[in-house]
Every structure is written in C-alpha cells, then in structure tokens.
PDB file of N, CA and C in Angstrom:
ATOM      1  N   UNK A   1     231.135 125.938 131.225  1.00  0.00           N
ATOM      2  CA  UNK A   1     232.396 125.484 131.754  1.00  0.00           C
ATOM      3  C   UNK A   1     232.530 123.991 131.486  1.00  0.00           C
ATOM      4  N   UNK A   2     233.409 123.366 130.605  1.00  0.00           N
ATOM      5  CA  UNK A   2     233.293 122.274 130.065  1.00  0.00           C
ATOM      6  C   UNK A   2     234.054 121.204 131.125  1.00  0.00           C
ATOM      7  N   UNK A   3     233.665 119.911 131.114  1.00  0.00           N
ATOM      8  CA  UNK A   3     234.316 119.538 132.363  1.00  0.00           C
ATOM      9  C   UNK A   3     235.593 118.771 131.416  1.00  0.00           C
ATOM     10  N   UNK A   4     235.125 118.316 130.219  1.00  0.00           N
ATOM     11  CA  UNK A   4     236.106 117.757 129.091  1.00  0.00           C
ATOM     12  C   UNK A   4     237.450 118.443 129.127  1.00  0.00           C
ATOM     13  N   UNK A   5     238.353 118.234 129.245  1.00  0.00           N
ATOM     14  CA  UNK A   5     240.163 118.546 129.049  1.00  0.00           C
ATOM     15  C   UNK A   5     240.952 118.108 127.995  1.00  0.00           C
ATOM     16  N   UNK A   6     240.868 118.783 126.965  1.00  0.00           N
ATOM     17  CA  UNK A   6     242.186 118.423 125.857  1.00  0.00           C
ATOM     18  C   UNK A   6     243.485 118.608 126.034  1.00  0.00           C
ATOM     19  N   UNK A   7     243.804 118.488 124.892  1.00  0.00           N
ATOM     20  CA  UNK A   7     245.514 118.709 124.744  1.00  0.00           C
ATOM     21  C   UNK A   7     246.088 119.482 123.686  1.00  0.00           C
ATOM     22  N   UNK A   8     247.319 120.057 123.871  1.00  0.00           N
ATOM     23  CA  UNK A   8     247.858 120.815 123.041  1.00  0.00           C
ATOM     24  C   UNK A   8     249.266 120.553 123.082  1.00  0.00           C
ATOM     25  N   UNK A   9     250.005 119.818 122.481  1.00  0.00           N
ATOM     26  CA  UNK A   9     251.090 119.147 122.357  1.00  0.00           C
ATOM     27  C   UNK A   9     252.114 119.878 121.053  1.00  0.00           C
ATOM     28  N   UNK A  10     253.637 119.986 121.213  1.00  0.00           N
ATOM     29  CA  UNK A  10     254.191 120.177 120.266  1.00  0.00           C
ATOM     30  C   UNK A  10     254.483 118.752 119.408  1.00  0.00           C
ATOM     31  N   UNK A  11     254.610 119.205 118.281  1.00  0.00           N
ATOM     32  CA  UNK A  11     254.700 118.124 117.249  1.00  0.00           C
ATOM     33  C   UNK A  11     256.235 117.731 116.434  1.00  0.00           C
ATOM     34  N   UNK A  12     256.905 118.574 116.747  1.00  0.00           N
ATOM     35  CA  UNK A  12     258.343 118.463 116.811  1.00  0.00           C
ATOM     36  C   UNK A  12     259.494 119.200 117.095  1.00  0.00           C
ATOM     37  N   UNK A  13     260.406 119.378 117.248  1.00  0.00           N
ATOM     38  CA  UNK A  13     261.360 120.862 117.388  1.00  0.00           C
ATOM     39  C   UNK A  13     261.045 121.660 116.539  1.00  0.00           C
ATOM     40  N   UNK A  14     260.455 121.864 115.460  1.00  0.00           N
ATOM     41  CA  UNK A  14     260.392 123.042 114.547  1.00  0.00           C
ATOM     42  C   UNK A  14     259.406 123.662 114.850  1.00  0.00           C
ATOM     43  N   UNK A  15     259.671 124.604 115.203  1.00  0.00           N
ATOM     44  CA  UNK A  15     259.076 125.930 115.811  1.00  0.00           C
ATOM     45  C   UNK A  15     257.993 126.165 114.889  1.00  0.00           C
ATOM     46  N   UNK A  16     257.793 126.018 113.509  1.00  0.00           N
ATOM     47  CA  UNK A  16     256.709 126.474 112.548  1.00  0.00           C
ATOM     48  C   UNK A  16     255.755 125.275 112.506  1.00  0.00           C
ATOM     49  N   UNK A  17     256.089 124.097 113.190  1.00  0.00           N
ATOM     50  CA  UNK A  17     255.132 122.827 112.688  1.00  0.00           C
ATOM     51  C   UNK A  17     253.861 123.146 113.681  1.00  0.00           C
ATOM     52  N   UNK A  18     252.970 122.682 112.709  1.00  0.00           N
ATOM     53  CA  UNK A  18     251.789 122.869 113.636  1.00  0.00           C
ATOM     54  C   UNK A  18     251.467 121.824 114.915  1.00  0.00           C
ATOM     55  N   UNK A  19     251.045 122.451 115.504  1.00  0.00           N
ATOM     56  CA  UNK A  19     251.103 121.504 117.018  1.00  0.00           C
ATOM     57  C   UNK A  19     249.939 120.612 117.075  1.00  0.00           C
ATOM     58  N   UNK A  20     250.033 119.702 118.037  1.00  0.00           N
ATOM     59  CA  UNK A  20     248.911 118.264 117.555  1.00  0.00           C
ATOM     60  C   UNK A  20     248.184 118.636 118.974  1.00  0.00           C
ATOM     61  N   UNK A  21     247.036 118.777 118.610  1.00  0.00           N
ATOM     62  CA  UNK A  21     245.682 119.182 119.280  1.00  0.00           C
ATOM     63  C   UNK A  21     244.460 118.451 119.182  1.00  0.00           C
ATOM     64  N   UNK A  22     244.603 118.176 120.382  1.00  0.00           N
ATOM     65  CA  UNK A  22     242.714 117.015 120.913  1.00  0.00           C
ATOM     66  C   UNK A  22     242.440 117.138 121.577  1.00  0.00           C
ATOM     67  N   UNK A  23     241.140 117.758 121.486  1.00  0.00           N
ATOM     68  CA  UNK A  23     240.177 118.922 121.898  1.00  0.00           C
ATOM     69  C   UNK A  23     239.320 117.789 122.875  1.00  0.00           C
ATOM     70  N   UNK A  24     239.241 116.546 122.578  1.00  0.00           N
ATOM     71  CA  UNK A  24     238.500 115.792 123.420  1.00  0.00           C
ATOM     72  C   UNK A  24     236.842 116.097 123.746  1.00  0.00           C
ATOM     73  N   UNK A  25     236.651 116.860 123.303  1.00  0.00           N
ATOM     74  CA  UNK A  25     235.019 117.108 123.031  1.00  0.00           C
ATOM     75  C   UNK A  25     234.331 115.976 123.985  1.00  0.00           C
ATOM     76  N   UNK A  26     233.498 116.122 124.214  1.00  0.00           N
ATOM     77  CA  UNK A  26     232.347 115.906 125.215  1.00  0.00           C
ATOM     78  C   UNK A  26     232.918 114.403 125.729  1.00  0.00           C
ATOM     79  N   UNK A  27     234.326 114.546 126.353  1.00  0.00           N
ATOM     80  CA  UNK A  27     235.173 113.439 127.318  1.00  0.00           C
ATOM     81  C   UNK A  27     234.614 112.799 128.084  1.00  0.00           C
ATOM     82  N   UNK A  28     233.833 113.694 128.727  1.00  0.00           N
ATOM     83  CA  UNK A  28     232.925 114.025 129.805  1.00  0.00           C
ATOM     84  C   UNK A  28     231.836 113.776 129.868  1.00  0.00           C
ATOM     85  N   UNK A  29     230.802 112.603 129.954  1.00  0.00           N
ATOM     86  CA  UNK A  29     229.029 112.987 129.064  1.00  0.00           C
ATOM     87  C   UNK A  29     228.616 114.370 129.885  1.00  0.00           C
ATOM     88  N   UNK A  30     229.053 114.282 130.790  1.00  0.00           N
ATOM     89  CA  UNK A  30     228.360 115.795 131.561  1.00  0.00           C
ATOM     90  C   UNK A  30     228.026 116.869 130.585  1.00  0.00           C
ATOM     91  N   UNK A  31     229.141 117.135 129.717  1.00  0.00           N
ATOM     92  CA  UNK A  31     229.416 117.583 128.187  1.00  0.00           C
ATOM     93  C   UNK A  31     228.475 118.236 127.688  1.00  0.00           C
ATOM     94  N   UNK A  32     228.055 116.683 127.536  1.00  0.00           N
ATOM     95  CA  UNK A  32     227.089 116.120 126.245  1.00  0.00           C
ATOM     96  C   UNK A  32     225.391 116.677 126.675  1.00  0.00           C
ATOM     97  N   UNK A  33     225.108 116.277 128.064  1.00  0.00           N
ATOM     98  CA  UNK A  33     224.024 116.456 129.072  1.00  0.00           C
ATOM     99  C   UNK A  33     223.807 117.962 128.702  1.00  0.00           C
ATOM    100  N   UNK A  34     224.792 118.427 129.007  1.00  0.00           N
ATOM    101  CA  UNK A  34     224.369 119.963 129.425  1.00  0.00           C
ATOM    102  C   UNK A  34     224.388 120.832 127.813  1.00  0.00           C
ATOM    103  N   UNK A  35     225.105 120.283 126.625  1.00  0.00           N
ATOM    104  CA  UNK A  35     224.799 120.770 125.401  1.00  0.00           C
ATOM    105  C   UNK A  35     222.809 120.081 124.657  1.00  0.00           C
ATOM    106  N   UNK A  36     222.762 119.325 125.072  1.00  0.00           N
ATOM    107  CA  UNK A  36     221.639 118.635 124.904  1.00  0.00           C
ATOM    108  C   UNK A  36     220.756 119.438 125.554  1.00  0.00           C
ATOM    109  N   UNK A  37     221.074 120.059 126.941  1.00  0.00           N
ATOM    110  CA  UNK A  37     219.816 121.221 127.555  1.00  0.00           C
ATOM    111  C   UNK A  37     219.652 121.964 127.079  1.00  0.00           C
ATOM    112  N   UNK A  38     220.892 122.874 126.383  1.00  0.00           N
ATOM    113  CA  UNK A  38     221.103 124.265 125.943  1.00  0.00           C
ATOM    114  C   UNK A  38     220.544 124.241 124.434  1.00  0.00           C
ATOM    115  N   UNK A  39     220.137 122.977 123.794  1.00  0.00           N
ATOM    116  CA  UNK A  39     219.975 122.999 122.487  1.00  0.00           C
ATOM    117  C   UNK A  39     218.136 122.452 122.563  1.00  0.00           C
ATOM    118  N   UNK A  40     217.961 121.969 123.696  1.00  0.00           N
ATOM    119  CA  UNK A  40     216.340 122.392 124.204  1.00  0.00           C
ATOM    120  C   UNK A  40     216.323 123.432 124.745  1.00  0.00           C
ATOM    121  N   UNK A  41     216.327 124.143 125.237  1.00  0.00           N
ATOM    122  CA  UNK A  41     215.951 125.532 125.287  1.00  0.00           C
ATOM    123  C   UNK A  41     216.115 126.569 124.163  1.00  0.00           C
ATOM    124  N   UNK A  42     217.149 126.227 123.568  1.00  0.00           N
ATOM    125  CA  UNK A  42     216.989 126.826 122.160  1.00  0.00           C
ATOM    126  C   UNK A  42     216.050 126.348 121.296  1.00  0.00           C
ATOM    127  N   UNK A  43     215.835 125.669 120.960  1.00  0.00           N
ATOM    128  CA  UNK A  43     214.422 125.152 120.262  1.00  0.00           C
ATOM    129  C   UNK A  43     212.920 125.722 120.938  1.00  0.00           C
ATOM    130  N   UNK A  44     213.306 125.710 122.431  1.00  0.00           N
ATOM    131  CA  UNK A  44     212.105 126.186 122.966  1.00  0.00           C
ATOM    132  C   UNK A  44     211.685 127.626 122.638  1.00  0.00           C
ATOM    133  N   UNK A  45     213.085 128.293 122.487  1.00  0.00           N
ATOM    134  CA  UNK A  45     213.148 129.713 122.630  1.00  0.00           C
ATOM    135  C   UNK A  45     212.621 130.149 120.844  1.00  0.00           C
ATOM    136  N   UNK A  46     212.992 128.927 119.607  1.00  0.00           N
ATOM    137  CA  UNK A  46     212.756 129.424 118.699  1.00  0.00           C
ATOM    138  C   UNK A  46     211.171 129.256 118.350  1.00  0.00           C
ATOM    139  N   UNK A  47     210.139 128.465 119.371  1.00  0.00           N
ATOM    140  CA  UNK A  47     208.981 128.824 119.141  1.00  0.00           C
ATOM    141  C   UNK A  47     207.843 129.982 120.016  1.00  0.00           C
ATOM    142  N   UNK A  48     209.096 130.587 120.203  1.00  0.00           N
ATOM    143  CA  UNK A  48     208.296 131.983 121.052  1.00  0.00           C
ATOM    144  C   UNK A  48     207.455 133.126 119.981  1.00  0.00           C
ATOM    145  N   UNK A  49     206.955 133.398 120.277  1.00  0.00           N
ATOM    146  CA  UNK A  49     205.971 134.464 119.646  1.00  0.00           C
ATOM    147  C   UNK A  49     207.296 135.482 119.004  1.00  0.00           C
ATOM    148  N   UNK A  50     208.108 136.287 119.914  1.00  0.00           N
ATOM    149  CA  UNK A  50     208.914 136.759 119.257  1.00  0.00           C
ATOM    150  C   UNK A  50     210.020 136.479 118.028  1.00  0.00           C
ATOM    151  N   UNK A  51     210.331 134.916 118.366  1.00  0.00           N
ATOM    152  CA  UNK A  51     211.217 134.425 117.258  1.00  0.00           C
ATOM    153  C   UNK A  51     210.423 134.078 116.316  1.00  0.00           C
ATOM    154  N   UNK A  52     208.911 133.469 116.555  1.00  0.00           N
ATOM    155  CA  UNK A  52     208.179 133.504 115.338  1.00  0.00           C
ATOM    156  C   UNK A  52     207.929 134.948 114.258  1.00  0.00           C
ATOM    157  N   UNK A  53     208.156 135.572 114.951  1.00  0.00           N
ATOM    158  CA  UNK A  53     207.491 137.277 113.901  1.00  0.00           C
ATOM    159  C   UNK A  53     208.661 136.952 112.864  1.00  0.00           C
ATOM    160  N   UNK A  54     209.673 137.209 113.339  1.00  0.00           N
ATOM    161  CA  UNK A  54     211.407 136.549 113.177  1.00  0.00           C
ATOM    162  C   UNK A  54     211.584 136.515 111.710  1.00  0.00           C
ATOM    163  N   UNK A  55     210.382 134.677 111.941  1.00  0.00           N
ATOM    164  CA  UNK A  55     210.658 133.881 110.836  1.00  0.00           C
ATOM    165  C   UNK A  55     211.303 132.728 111.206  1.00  0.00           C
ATOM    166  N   UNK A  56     211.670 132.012 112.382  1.00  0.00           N
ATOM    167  CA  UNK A  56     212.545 131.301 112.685  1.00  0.00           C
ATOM    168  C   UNK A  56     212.098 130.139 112.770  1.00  0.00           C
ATOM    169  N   UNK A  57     212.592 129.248 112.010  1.00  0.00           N
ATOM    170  CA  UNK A  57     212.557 128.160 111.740  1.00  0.00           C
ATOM    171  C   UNK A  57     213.881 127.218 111.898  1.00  0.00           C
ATOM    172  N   UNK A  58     213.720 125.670 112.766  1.00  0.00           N
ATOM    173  CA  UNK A  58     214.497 124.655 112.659  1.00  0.00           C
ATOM    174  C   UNK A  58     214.763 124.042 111.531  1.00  0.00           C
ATOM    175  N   UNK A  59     215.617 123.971 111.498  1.00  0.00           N
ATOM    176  CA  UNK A  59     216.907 123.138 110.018  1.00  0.00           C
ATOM    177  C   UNK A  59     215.786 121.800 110.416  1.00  0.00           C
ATOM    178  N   UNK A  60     214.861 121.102 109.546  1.00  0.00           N
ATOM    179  CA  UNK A  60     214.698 119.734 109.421  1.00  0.00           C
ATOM    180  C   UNK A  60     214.606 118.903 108.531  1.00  0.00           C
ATOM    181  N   UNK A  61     216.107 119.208 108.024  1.00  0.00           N
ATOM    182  CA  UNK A  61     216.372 117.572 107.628  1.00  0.00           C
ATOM    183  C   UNK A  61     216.796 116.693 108.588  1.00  0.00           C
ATOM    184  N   UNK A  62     217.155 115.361 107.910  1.00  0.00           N
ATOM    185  CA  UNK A  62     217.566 114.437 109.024  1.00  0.00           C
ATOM    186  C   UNK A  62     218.923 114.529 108.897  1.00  0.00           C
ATOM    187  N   UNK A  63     220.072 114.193 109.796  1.00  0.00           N
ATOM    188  CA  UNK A  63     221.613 114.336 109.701  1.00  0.00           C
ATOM    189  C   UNK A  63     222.119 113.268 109.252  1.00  0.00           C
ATOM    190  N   UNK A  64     223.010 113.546 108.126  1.00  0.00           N
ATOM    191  CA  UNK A  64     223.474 112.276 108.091  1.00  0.00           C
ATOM    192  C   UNK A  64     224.292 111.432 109.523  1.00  0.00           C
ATOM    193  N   UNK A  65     224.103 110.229 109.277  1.00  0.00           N
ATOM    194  CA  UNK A  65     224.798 109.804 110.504  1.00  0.00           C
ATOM    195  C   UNK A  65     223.970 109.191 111.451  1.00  0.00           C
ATOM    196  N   UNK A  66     222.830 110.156 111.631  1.00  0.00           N
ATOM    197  CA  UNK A  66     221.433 109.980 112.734  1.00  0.00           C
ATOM    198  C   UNK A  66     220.407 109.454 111.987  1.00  0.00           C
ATOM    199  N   UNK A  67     220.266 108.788 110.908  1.00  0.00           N
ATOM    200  CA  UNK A  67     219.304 108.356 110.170  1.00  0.00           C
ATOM    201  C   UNK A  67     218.481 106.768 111.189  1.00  0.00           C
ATOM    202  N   UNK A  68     219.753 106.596 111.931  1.00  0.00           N
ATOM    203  CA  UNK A  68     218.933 105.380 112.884  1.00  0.00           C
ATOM    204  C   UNK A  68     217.743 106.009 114.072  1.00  0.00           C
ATOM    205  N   UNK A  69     217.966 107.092 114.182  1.00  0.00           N
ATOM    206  CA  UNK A  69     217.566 107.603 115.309  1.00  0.00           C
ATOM    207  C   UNK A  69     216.155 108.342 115.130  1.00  0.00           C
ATOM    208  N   UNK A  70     215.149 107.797 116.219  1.00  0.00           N
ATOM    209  CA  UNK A  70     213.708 108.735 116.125  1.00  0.00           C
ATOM    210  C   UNK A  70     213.669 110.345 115.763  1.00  0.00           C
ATOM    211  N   UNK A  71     213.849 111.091 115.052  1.00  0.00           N
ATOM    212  CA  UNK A  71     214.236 112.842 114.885  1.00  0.00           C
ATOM    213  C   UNK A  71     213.490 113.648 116.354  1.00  0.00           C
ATOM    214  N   UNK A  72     214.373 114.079 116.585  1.00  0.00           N
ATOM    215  CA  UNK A  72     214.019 115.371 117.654  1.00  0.00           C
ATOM    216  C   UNK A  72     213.935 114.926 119.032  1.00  0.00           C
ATOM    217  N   UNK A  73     214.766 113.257 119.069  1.00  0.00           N
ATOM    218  CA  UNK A  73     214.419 112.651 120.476  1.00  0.00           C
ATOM    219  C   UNK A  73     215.603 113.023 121.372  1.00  0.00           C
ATOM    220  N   UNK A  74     216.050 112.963 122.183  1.00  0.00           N
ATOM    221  CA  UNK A  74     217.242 113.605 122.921  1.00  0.00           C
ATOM    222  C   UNK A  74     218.301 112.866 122.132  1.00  0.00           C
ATOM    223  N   UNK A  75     218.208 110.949 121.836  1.00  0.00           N
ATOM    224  CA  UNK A  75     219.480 110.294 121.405  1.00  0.00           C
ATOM    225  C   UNK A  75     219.524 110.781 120.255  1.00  0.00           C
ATOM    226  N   UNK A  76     218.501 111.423 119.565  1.00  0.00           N
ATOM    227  CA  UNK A  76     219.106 112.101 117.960  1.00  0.00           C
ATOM    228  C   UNK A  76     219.662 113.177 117.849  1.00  0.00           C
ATOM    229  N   UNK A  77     219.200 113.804 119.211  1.00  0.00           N
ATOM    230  CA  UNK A  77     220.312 115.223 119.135  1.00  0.00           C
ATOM    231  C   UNK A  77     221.464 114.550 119.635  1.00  0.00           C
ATOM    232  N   UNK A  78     221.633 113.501 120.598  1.00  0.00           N
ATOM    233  CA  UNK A  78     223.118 113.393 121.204  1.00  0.00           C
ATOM    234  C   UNK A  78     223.961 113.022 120.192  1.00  0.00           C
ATOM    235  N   UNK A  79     222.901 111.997 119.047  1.00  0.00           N
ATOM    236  CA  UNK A  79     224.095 111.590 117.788  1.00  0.00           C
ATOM    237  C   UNK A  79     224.687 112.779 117.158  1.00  0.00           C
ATOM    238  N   UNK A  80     223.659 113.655 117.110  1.00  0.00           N
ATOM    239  CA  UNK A  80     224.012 115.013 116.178  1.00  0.00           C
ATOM    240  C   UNK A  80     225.398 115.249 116.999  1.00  0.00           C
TER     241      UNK A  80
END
C-alpha cells in the first residue's frame, strides 16, 4: 500500500490526447524503506536451498547510475 499519491490530469479538451500522468514514485521515503525490505528478503529468499536447485542467481553487474555507491549496501539499492 504505497503511501506516495500521483496524478492523472487531462491534457486538453481533446478527448483522444493522452493525459499527463505523475506517478510520483517513492514521494514518500516510507516508499523507498519498505521497497528496500522487500528487495532484502528477496535476495534472502534467492539463497535458499530451494531457489538454489533453481539455479537462481542475482543480476551482478553494477547499475549504471550507482557506480558511486558500495554494491549491495542498502544506499546502492536505494540509488537503484
């Protein structure tokens, strides 16, 4: 349940124009906090015995963008 609130605005009288939308993504750090948990526990979950039989493996490259950041530290996932 995101605490973040966007918008969905018309963009002019013409009924066919596409409407101007901002989604406002993680407005909120609460957001951000609670995607940052859910993406540790997923990591946690991908070194379980079961996801190992799997094959499951983390994407590690580095992101662009996050190249300042220690890899795998919480502020490198928050940059992600």
């Amino acid at each position: 349940r995101p605490l973040s609130k966007g918008t969905v605005r018309l963009a002019s009288s013409d009924p066919y124009a596409a409407p101007l939308m901002d989604p406002k993504y993680y407005n909120d750090p609460k957001d951000l906090e609670t995607m940052l948990e859910a993406l540790k526990f997923s990591l946690a979950l991908s070194k379980t015995t079961a996801f190992q039989k799997l094959g499951i493996k983390v994407y590690d490259k580095i992101f662009p963008g996050c190249e300042s950041f220690i890899p795998w530290t919480d502020d490198y996932w928050r940059c992600l």
